[in-house]
Protein backbone atom coordinates (compact mmCIF):
# COMPACT_ATOMS: atom_id res chain seq x y z
CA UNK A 1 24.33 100.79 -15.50
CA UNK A 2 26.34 97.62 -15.49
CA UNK A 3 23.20 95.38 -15.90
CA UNK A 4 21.24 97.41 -18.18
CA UNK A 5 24.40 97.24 -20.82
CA UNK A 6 24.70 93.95 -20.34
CA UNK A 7 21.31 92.78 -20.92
CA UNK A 8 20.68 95.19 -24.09
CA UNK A 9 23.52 92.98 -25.41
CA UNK A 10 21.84 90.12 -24.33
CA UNK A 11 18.79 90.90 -25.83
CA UNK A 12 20.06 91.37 -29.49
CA UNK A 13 21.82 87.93 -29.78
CA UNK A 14 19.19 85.94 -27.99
CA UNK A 15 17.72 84.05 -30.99
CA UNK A 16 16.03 80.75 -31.98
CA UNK A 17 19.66 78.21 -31.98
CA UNK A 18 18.46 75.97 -35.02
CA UNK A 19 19.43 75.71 -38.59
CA UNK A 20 16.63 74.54 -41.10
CA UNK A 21 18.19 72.69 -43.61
CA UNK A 22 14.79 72.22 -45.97
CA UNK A 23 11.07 72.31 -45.74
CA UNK A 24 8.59 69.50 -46.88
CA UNK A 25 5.06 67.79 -47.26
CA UNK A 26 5.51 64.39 -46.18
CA UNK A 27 5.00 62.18 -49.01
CA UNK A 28 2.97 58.77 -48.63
CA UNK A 29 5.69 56.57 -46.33
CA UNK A 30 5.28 53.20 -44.13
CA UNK A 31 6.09 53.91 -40.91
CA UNK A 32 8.96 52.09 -40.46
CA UNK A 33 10.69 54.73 -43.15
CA UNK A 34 9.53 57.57 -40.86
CA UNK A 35 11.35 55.68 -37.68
CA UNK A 36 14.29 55.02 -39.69
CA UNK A 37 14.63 58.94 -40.55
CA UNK A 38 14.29 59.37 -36.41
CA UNK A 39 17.81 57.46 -35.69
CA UNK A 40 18.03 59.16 -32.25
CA UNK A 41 15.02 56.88 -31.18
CA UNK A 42 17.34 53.77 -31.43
CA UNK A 43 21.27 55.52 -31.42
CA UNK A 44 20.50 57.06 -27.93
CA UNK A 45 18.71 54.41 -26.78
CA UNK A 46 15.28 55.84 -26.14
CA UNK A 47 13.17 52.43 -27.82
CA UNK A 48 14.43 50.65 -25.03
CA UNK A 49 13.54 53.23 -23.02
CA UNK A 50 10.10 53.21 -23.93
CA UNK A 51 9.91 49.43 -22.42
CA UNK A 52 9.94 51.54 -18.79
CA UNK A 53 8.22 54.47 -19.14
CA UNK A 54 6.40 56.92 -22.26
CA UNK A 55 6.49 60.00 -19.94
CA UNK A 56 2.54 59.68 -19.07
CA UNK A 57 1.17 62.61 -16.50
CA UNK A 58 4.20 64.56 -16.62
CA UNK A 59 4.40 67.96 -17.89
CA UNK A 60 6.70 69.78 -20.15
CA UNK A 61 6.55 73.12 -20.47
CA UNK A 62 8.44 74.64 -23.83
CA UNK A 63 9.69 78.25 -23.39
CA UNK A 64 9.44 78.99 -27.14
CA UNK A 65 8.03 80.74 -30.05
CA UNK A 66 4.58 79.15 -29.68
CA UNK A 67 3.66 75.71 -30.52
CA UNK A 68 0.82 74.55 -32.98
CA UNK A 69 -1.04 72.18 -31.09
CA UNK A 70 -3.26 71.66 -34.58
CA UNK A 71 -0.36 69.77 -35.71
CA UNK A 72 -1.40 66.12 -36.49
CA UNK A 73 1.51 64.99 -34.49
CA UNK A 74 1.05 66.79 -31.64
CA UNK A 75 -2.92 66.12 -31.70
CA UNK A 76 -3.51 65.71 -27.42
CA UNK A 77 0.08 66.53 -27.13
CA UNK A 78 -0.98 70.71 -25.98
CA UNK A 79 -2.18 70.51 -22.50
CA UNK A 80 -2.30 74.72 -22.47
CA UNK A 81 0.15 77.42 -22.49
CA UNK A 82 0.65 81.54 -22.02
CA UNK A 83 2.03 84.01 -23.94
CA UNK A 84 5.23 86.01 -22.16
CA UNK A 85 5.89 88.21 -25.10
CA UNK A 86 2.65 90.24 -24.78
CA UNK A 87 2.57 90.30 -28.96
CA UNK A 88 0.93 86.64 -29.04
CA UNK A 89 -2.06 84.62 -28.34
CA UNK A 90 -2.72 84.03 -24.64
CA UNK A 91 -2.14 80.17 -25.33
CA UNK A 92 0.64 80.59 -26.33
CA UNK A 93 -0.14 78.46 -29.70
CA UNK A 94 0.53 80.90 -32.21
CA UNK A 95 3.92 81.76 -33.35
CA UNK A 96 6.11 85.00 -32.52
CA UNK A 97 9.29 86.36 -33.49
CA UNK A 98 12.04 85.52 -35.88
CA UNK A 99 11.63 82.93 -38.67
CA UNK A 100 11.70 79.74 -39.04
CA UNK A 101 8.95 79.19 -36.66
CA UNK A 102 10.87 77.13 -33.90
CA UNK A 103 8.27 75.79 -31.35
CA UNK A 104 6.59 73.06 -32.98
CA UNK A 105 9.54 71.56 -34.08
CA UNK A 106 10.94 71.55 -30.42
CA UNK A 107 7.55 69.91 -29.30
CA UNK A 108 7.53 67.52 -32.21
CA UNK A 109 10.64 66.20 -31.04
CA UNK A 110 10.06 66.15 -27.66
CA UNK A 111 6.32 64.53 -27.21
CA UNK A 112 5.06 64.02 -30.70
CA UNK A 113 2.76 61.42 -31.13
CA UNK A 114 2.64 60.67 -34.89
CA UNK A 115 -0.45 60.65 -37.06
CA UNK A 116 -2.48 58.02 -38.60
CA UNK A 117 -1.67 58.05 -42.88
CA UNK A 118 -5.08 60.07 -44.05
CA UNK A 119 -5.62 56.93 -46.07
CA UNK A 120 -5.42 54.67 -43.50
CA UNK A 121 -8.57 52.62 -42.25
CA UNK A 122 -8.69 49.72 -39.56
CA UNK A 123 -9.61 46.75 -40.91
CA UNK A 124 -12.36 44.75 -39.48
CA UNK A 125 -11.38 41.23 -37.04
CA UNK A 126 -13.23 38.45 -36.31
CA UNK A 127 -14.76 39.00 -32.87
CA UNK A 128 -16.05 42.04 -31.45
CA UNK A 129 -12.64 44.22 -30.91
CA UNK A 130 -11.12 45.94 -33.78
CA UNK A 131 -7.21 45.10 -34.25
CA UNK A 132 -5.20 47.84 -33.75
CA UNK A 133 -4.83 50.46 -35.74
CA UNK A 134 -1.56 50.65 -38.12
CA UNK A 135 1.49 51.84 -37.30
CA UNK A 136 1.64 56.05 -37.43
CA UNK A 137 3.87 57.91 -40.06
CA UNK A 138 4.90 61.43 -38.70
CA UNK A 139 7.18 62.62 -35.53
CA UNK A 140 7.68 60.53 -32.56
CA UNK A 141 8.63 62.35 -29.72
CA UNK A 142 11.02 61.05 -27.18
CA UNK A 143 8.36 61.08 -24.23
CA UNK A 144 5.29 60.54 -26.64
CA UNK A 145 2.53 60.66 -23.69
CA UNK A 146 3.69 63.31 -21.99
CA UNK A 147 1.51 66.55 -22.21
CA UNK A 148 3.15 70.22 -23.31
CA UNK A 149 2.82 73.22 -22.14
CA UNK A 150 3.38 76.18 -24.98
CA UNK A 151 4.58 79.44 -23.46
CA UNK A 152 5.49 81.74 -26.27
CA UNK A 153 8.56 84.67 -26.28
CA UNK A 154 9.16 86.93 -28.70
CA UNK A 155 13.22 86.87 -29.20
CA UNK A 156 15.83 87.64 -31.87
CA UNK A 157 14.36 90.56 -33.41
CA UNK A 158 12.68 93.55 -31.72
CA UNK A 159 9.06 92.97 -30.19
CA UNK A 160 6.24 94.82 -30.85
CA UNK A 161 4.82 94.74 -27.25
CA UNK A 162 8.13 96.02 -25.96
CA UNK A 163 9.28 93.25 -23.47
CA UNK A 164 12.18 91.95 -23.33
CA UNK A 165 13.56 89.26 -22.72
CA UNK A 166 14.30 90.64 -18.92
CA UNK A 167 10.77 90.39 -18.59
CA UNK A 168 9.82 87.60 -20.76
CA UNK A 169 12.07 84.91 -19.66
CA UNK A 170 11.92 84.86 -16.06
CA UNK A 171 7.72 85.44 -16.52
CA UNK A 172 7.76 82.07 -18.53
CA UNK A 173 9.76 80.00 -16.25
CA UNK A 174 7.24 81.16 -13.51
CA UNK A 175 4.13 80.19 -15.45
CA UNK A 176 5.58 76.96 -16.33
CA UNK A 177 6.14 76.12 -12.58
CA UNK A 178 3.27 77.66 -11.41
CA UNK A 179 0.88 75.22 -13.78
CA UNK A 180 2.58 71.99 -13.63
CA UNK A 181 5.34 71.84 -15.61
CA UNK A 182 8.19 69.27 -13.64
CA UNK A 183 10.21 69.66 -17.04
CA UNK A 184 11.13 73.25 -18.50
CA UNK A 185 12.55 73.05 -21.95
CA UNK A 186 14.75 76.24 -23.49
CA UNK A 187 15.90 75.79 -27.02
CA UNK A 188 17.34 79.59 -27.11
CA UNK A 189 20.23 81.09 -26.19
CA UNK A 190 22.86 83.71 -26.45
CA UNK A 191 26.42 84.41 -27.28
CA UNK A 192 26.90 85.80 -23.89
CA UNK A 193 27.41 84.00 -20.84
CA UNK A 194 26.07 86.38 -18.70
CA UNK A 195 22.47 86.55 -17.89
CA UNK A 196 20.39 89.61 -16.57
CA UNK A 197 19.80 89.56 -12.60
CA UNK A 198 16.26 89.82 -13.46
CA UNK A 199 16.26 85.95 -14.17
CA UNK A 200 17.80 85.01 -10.78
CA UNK A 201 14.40 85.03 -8.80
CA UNK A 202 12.70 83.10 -11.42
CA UNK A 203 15.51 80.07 -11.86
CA UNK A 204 15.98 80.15 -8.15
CA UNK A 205 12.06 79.68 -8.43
CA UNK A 206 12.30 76.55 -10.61
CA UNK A 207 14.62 75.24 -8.22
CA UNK A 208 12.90 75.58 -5.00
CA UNK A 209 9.91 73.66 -7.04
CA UNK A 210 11.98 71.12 -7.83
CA UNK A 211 11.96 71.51 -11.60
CA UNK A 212 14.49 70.26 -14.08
CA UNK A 213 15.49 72.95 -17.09
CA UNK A 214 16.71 71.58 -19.84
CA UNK A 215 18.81 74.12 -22.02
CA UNK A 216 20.62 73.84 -25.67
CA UNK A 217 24.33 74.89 -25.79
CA UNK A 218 23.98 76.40 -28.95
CA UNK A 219 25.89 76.53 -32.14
CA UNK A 220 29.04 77.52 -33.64
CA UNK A 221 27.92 78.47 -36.82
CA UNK A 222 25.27 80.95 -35.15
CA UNK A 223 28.33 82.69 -33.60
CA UNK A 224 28.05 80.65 -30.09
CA UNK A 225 31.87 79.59 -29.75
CA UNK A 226 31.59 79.37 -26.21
CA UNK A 227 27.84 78.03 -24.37
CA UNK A 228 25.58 81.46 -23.20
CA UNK A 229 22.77 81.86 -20.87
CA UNK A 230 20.97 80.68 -20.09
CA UNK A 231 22.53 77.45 -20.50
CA UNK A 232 25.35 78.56 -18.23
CA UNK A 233 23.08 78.97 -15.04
CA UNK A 234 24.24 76.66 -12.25
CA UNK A 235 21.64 73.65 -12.25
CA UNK A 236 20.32 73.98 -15.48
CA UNK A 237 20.90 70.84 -17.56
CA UNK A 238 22.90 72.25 -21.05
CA UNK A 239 22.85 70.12 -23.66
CA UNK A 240 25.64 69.63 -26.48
CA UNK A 241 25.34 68.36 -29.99
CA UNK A 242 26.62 65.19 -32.08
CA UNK A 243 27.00 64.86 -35.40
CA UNK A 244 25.76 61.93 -37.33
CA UNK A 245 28.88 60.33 -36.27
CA UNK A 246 28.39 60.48 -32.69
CA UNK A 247 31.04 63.41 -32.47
CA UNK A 248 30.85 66.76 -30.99
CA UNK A 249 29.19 68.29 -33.69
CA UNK A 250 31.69 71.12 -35.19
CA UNK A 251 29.14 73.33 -36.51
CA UNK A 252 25.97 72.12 -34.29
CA UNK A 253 27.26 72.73 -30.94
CA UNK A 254 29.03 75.11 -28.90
CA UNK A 255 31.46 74.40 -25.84
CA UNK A 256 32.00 75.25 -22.26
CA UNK A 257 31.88 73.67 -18.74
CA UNK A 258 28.76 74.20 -18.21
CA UNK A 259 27.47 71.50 -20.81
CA UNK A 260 26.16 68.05 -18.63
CA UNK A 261 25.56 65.78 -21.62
CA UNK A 262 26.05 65.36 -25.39
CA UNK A 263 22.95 63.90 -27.69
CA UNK A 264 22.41 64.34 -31.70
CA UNK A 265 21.90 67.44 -32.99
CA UNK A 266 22.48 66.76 -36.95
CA UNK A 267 20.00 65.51 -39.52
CA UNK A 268 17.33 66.16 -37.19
CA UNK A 269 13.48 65.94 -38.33
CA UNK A 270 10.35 67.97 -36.70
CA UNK A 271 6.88 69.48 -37.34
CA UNK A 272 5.83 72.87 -38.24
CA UNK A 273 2.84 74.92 -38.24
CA UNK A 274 0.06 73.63 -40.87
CA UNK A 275 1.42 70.40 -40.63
CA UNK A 276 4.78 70.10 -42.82
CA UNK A 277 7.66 68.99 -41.42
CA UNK A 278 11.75 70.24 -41.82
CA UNK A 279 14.73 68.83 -41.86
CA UNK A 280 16.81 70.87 -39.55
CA UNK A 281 19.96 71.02 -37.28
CA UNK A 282 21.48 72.83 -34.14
CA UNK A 283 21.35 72.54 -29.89
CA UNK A 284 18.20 73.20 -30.21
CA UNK A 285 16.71 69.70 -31.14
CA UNK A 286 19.37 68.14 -28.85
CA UNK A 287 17.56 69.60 -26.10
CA UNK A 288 14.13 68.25 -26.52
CA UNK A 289 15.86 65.04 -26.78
CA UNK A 290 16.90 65.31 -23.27
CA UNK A 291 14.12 67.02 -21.60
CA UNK A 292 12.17 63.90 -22.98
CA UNK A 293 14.00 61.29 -21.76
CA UNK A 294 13.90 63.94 -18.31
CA UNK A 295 10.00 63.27 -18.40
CA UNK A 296 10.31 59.32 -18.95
CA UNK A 297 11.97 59.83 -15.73
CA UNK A 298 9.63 61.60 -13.83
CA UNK A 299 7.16 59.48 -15.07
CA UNK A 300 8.46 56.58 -13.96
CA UNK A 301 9.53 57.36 -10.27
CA UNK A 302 7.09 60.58 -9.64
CA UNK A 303 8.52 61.52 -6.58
CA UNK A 304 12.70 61.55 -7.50
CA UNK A 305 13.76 65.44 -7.35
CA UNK A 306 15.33 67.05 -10.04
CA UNK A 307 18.44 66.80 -9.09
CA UNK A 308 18.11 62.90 -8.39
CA UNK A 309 16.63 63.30 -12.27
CA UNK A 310 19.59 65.06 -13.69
CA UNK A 311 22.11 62.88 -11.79
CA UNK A 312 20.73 59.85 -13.38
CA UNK A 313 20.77 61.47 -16.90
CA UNK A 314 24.47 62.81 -16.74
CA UNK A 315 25.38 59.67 -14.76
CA UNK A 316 24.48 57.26 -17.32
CA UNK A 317 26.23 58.65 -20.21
CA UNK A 318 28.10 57.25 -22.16
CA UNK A 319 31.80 59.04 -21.72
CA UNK A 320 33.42 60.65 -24.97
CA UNK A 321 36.16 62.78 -25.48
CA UNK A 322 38.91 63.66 -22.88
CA UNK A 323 37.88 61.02 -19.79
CA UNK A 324 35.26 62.18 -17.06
CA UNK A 325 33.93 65.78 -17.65
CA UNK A 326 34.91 67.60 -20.53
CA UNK A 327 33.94 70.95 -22.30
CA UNK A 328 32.88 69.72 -25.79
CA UNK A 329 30.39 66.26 -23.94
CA UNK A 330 29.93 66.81 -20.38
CA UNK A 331 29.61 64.08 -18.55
CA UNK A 332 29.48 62.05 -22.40
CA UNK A 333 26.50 61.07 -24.38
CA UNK A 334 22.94 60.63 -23.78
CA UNK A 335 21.94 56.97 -22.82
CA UNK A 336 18.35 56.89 -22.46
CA UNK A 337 18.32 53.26 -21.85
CA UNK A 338 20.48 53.21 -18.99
CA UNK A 339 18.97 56.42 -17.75
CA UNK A 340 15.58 54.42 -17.01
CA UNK A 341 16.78 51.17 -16.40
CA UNK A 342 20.72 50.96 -14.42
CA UNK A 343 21.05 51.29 -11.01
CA UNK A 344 22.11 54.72 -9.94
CA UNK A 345 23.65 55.89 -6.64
CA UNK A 346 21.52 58.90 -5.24
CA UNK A 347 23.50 62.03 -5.30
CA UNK A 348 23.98 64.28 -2.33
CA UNK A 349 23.88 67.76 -4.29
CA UNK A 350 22.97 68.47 -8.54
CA UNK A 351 25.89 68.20 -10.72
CA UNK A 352 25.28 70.97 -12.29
CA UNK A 353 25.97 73.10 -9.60
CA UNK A 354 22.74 74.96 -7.74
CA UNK A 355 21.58 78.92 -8.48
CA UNK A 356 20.68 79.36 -5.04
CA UNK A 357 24.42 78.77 -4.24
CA UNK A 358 25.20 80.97 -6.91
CA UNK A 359 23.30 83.95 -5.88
CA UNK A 360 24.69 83.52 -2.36
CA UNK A 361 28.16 83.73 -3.35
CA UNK A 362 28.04 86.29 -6.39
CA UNK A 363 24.99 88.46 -5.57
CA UNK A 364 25.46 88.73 -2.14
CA UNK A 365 21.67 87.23 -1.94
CA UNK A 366 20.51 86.56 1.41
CA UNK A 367 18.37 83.41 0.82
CA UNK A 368 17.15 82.68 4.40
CA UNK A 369 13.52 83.60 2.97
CA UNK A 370 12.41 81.93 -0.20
CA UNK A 371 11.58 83.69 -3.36
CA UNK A 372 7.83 84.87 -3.12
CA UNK A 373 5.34 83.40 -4.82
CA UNK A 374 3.78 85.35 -7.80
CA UNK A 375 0.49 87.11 -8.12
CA UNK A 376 -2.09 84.54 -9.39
CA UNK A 377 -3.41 86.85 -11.82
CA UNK A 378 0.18 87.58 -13.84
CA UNK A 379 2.88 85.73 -13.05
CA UNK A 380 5.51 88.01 -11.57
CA UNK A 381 9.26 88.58 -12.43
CA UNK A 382 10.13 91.01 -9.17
CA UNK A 383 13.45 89.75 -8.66
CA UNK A 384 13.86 88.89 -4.89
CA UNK A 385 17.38 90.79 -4.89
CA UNK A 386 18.66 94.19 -4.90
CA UNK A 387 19.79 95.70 -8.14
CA UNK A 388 22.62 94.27 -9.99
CA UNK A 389 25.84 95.89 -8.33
CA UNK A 390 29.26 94.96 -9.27
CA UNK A 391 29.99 92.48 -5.88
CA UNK A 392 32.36 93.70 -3.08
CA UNK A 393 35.69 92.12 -2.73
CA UNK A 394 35.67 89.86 0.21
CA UNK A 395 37.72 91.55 3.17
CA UNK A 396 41.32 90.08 3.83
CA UNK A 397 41.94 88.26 6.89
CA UNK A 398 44.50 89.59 8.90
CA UNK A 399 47.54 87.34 7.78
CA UNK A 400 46.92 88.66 4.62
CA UNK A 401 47.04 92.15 5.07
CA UNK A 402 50.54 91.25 7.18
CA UNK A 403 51.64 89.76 4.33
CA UNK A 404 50.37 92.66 2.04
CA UNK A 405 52.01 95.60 3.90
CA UNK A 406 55.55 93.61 4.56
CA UNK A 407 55.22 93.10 0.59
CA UNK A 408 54.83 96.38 -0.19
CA UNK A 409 57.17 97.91 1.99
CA UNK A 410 59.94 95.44 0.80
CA UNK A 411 58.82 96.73 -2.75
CA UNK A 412 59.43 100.66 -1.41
CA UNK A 413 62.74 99.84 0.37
CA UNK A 414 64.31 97.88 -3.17
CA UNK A 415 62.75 101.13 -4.92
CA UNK A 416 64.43 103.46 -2.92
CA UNK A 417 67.61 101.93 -2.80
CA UNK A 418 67.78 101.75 -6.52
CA UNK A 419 66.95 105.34 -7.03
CA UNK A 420 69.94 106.27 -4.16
CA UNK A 421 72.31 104.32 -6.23
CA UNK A 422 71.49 106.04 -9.53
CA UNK A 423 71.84 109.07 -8.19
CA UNK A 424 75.49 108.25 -6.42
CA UNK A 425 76.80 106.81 -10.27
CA UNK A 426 75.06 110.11 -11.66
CA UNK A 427 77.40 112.69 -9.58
CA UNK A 428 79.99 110.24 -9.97
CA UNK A 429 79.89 110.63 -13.36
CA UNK A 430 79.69 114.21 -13.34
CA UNK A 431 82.66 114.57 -11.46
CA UNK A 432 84.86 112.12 -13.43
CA UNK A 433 83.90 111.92 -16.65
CA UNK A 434 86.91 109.63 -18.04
CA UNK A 435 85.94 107.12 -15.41
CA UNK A 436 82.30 106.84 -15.99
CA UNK A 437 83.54 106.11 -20.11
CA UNK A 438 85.59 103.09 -19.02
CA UNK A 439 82.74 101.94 -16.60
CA UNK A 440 80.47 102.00 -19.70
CA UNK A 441 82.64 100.22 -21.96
CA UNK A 442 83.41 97.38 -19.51
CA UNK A 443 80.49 97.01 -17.41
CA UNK A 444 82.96 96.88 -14.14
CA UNK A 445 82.43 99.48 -11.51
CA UNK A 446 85.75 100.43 -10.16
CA UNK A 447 86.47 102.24 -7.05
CA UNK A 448 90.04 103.63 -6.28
CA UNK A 449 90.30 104.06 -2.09
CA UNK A 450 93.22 106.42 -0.56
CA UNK A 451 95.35 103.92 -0.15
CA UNK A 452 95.54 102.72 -3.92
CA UNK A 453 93.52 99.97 -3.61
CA UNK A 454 91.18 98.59 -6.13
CA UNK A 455 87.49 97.51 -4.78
CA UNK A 456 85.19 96.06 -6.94
């Protein structure tokens, strides 16, 4: 009963964490102007980032509303996808659930690819080989040759299929690591910290695959004070936002100490469907940041785990706020630059913290077998662990239940010996009524013995 309350709450606050601040055509622009509107590309370092590594052959899978892969930024960018919500397209290209559609901007962000102006026509060289073609105008995406994968959810209002998001989430992580993706991007989230036990086997999943999930924070203004899941799972890379200042963002981002690492999440710019493009704002953009510069990463040294990845993200940033780890920046702010190009000690565990652990110690979860693999016909959400029960109380060593019973039989001893003397002033009182006045009045007990003594 526990679980199922919990998750019903869940599943009414899980919703899309962006704010669209305006929708518009692009009008005719050199490309430089469009660059200069994507400040994150130089502020966080990611140009120089670019000098290493574009993300080429990795795989990002965005857990989503659906993106538009017709979107002249993201033409090549859609490598496939799957619909979890059962209410889409099985690509998972077509957008579910609450409005403004959410996807594309995510993928716009994260491995857009611009667009050639549609007047725009190569001019002829001398020679045989054309020069090359001008500079695009549209999104540039922080890991611009990396390929998506679109796996749509229906969230934040109810679905027409009937799943929820106990079913829908932990089916979408499994498709994404089941066809490639080595970077999972979540732009949702909830104003719970709590997540449904159903999700354990599926993040444990990503895990085992060595898969980094990237997850936004979420915002203050949507009513996330304090970071929810899944952004709190242990492992799962949470991402906080900055204002155009380069400060925790006050109505952009929410807090906790689950957050690894701050990037901008303010006067943001992405695609939508049909090719027009919004101005927008939240923990949701800041994500895609990260999970880009994530790919450029795997890209560039293939075979580094995820943890290795995240390490080298969280590592490398740039430390704000209260010094070392705080609750508004993590480890600080995004440093794309230095993420691909410093030297970085190898870490023994994730920073983050690990879900397997996790289970272990809060579910009880014996994880000497791994999770089993889904069907290859649906992917599966059977959760490898019993259901949700509220976890025993380890047992007390023996010192401590020592300690326990002389505590509480020092506790009955005082007790009784307070009650004893109340009763002895009580018939005391009863039987000398003048003395138990002057007792009151002077808050002295007096005691006359045979031999006229006075004892205090």
């Amino acid at each position: 009963m526990l679980q199922k309350t919990g998750s019903a709450a869940l599943a009414l606050v899980l919703a899309a964490c962006c704010l669209c601040t305006g929708l518009f055509t692009p009008p005719a622009a050199h490309a430089d102007e469009w660059r200069d509107k994507q400040y994150w590309l130089a502020e966080s370092g990611i140009n120089k980032a670019w000098e290493v590594s574009k993300g080429a052959g990795v795989k990002v899978a965005i857990i989503d509303s659906g993106v538009d892969a017709q979107h002249p930024d993201l033409k090549g960018a859609v490598a496939g996808g799957y619909d979890a919500s059962g209410s889409g397209q099985p690509d998972g290209q077509k957008s579910v659930g609450i409005k403004p559609e959410h996807g594309t901007l995510v993928a716009t962000m994260l491995a857009g690819r611009g667009h050639q102006p549609a007047n725009a026509t190569p001019t002829a060289a001398p020679g045989p080989a054309p020069v090359a073609p001008v500079a695009p105008d549209g999104i540039m995406g922080v890991a611009p040759e990396a390929q998506i994968l679109s796996v749509s959810t229906w969230l934040g209002s109810p679905n027409p299929s009937g799943k929820s998001d106990q079913d829908q989430i932990p089916e979408a992580v499994r498709w994404a690591v089941d066809n490639g993706a080595k970077v999972i991007n979540i732009s949702l989230g909830s104003t719970t910290p709590q997540w449904p036990q159903s999700w354990d086997a599926a993040f444990l999943y990503a895990e085992q695959k060595d898969v980094v999930i990237v997850a936004a924070a979420g915002n203050r203004i949507g009513g996330n004070t304090q970071v929810g899941a899944p952004a709190t799972i242990p492992g799962v890379l949470t991402v906080a936002g900055l204002d155009r200042k380069g400060a925790a963002s006050v109505d952009a981002s929410s807090q906790g100490i689950s957050i690894g690492v701050a990037a901008p999440a303010e006067n943001l710019l992405g695609g939508l469907p049909g090719g027009s493009y919004a101005e927008w704002a939240g923990t949701s953009g800041s994500a895609p940041i990260v999970a880009g510069v994530a790919a450029l990463i795997r890209s560039k040294w293939p075979a580094m785990s995820a943890e290795q990845v995240i390490n080298r993200i969280v590592s490398t940033a740039r430390d704000a706020g209260a010094p070392g780890k705080d609750p508004l920046y993590g480890f600080g702010v995004l440093n794309a630059e230095a993420a691909l190009k410093d030297e970085v000690p190898e870490a023994k565990s994730n920073p983050l913290g690990s879900i397997a652990e996790w289970i272990r110690v809060h579910r009880r979860g014996n994880l000497a077998t791994p999770a089993p693999l889904p069907t290859a016909a649906v992917p599966s959400a059977v959760p490898t662990l019993p259901e949700a029960t509220v976890p025993a109380a380890e047992a007390p060593s023996q010192r401590d239940s020592a300690i326990g019973a002389a505590v509480v039989i020092g506790f009955a001893l005082l007790f009784v010996a307070i009650i004893a003397a109340a009763v002895v002033q009580l018939r005391r009182a009863a039987s000398d009524p003048a003395l138990a006045a002057e007792e009151q009045e002077t808050g002295v007990i007096e005691k006359v013995d045979s031999g006229g003594k006075t004892q205090h």
